[in-house]
N, C-alpha and C. Protein backbone atom coordinates (compact mmCIF):
# COMPACT_ATOMS: atom_id res chain seq x y z
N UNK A 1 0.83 -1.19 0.00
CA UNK A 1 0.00 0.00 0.00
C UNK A 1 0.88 1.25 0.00
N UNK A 2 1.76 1.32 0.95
CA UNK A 2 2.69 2.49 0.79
C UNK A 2 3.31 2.88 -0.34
N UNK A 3 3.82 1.72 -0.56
CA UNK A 3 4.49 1.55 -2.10
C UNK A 3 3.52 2.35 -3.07
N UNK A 4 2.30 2.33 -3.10
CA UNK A 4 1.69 2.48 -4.40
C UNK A 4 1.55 3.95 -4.02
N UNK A 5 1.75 4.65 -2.63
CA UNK A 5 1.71 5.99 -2.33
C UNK A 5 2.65 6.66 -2.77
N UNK A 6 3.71 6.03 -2.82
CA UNK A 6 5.25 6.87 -3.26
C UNK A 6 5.48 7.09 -4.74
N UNK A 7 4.27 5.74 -5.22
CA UNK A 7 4.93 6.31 -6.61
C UNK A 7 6.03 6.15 -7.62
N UNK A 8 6.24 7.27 -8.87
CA UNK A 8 7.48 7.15 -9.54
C UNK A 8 8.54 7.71 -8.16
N UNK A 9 8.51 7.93 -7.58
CA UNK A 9 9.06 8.18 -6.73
C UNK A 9 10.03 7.04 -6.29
N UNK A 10 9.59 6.05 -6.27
CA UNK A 10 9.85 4.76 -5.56
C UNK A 10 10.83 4.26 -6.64
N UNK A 11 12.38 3.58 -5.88
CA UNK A 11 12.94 3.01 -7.28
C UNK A 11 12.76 1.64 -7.07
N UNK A 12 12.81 0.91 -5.30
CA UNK A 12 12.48 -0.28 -5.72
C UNK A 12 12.46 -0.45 -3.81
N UNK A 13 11.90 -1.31 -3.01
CA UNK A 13 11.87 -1.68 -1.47
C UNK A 13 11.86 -3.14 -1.29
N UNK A 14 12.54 -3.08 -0.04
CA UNK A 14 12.76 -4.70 0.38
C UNK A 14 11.98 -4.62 2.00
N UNK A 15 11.75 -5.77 2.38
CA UNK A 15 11.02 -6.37 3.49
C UNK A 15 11.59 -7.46 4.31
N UNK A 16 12.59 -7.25 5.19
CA UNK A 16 13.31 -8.22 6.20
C UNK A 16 12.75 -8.53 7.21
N UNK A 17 12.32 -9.82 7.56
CA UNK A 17 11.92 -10.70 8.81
C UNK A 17 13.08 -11.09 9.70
N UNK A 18 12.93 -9.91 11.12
CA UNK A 18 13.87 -10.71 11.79
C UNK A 18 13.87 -12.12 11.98
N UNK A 19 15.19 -12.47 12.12
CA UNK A 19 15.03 -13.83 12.78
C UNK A 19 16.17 -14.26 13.61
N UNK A 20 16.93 -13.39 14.17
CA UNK A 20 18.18 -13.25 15.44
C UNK A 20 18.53 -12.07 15.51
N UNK A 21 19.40 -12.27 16.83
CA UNK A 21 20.07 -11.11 17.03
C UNK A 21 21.64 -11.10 16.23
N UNK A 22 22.47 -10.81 17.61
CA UNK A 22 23.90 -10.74 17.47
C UNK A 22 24.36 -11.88 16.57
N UNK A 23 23.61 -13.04 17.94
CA UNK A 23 24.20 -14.70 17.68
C UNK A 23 22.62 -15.21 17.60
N UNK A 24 23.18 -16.62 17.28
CA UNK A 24 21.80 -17.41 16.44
C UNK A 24 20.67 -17.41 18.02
N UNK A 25 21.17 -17.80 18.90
CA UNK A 25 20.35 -17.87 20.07
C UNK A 25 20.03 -15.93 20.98
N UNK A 26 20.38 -15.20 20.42
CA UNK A 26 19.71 -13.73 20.48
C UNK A 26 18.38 -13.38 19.71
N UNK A 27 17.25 -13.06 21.08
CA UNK A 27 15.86 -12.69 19.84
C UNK A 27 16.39 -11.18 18.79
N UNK A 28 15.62 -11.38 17.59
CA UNK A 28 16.12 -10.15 17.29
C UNK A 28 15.54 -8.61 17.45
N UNK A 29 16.25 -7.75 17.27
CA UNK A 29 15.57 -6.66 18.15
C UNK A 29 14.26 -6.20 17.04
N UNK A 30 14.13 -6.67 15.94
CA UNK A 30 13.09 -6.56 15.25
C UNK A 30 12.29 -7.33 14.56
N UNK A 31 10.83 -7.48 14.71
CA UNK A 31 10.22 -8.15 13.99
C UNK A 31 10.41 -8.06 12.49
N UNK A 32 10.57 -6.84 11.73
CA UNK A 32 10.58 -7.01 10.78
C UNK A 32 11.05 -4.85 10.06
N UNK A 33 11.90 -5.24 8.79
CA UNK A 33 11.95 -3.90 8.88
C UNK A 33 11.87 -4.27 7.65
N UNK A 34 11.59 -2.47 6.71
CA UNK A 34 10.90 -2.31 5.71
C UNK A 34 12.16 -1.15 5.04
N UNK A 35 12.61 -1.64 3.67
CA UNK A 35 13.04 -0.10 3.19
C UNK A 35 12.82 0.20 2.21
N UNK A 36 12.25 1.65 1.66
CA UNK A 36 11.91 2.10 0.66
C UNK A 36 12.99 3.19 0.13
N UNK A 37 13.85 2.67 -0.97
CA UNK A 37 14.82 3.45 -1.81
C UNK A 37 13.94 4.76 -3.04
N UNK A 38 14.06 5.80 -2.37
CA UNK A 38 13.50 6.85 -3.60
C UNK A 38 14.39 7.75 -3.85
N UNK A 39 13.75 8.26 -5.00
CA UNK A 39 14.52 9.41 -5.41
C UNK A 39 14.45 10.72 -4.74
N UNK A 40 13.55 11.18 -4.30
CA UNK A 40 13.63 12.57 -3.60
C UNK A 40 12.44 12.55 -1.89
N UNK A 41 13.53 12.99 -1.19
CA UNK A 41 13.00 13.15 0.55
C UNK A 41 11.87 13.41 0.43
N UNK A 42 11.68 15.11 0.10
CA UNK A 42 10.66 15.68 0.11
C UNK A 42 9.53 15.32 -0.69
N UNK A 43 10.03 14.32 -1.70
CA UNK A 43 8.54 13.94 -2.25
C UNK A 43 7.61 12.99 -1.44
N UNK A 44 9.22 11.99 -1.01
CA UNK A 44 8.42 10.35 0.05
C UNK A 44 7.82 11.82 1.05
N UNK A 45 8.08 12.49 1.75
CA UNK A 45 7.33 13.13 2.66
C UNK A 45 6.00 13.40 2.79
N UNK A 46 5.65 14.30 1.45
CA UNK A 46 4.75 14.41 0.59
C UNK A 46 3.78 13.33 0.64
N UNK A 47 4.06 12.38 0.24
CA UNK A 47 3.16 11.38 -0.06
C UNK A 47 2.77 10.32 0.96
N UNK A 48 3.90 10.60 2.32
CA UNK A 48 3.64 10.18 3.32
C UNK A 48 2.23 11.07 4.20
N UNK A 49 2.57 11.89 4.43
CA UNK A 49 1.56 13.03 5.37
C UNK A 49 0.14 13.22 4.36
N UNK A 50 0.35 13.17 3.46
CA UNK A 50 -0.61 13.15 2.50
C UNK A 50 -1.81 11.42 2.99
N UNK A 51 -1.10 10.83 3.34
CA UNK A 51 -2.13 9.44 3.43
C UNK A 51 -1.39 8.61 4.73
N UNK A 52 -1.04 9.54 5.81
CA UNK A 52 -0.50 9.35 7.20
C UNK A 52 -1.79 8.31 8.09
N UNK A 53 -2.86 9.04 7.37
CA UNK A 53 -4.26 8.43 8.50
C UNK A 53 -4.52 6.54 7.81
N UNK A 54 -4.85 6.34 6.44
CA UNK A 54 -4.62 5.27 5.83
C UNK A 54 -3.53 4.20 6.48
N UNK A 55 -2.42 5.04 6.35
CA UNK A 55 -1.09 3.96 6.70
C UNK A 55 -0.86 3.66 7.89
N UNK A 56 -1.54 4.66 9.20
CA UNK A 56 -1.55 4.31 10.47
C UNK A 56 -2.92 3.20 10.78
N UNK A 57 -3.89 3.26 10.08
CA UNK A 57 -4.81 2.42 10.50
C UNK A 57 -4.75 0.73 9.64
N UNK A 58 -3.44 1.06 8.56
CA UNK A 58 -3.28 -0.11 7.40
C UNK A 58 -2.51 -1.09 9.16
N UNK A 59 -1.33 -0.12 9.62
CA UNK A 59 -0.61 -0.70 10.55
C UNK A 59 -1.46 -1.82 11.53
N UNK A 60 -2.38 -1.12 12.07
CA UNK A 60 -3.09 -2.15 13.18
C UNK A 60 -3.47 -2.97 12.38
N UNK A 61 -3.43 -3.16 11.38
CA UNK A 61 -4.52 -4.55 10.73
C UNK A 61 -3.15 -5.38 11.03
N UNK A 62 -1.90 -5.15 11.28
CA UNK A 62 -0.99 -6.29 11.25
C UNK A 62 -0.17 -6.16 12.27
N UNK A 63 -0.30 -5.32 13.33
CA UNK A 63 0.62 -5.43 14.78
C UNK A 63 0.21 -4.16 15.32
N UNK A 64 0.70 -4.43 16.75
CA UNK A 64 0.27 -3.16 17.87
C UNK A 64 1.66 -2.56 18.10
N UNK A 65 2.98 -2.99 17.46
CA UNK A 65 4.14 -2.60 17.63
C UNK A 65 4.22 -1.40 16.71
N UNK A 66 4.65 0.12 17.46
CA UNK A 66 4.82 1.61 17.23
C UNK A 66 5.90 1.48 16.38
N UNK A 67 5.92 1.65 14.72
CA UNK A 67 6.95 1.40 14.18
C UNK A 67 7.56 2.80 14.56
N UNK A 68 9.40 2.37 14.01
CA UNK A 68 10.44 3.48 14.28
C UNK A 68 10.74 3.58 13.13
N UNK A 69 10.81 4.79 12.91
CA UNK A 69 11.01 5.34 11.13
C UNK A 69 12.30 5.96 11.15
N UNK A 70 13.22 6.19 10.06
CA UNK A 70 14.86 6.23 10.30
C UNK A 70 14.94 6.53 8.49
N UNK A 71 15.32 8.12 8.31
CA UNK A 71 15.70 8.57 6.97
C UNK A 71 16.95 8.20 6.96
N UNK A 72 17.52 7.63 6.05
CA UNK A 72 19.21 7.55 5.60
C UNK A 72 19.23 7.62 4.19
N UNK A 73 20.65 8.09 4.12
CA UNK A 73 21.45 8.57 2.85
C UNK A 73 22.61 7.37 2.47
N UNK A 74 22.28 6.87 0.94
CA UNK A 74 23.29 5.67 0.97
C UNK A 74 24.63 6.23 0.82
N UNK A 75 25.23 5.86 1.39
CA UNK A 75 26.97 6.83 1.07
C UNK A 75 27.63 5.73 0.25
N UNK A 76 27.67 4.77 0.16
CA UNK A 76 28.60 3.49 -0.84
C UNK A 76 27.35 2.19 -0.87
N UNK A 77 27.62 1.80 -1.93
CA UNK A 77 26.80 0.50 -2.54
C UNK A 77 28.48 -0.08 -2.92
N UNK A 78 28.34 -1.55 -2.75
CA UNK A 78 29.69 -2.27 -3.61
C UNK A 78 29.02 -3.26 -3.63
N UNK A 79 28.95 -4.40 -4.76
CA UNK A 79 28.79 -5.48 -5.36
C UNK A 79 30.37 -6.25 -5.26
N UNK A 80 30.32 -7.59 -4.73
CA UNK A 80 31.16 -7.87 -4.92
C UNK A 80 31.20 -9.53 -5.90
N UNK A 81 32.26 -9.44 -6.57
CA UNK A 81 31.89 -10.33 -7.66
C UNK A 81 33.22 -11.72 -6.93
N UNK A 82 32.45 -12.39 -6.62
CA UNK A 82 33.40 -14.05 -6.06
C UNK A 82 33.88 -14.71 -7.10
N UNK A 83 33.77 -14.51 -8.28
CA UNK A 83 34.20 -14.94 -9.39
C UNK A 83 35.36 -14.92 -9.88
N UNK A 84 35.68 -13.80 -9.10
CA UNK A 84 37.24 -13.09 -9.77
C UNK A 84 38.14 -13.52 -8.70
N UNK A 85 39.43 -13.28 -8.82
CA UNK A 85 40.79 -13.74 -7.73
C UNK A 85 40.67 -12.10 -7.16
């Protein structure tokens, strides 16, 4: 649903299920986190506050846990290719 709020905006999001912590026997500190890669802040903003009431009531249909929201800036992407020496 969010996704379809953001738009061309949106270049592409992933969806991680915790499932440890540190070590295999640590719970992890999250059920599950969400990231959405866009092209411009102020637009995801935009399109967030714009349909804030929707996405808070989409939330309870699937947990009572207060998500924590966290803007970041990618500073390095590297691919690394195992192929090569």
């Amino acid at each position: 649903m969010v996704a379809g709020f953001l738009g061309e905006n949106l270049k592409f999001f992933e969806i991680d299920k915790g499932i440890a912590g540190r070590t295999p026997n640590d719970k992890s500190p999250f059920v599950a986190v969400g990231y959405f890669y866009i092209n411009d802040v102020a637009e995801y903003n935009k399109a967030i506050g714009q349909n804030i009431d929707a996405i808070r009531t989409d939330f309870k249909n699937y947990t009572n846990i207060t998500p924590v929201i966290q803007i970041s800036e990618i500073k390095q992407v590297r691919y690394l290719d195992r192929n090569k020496e």
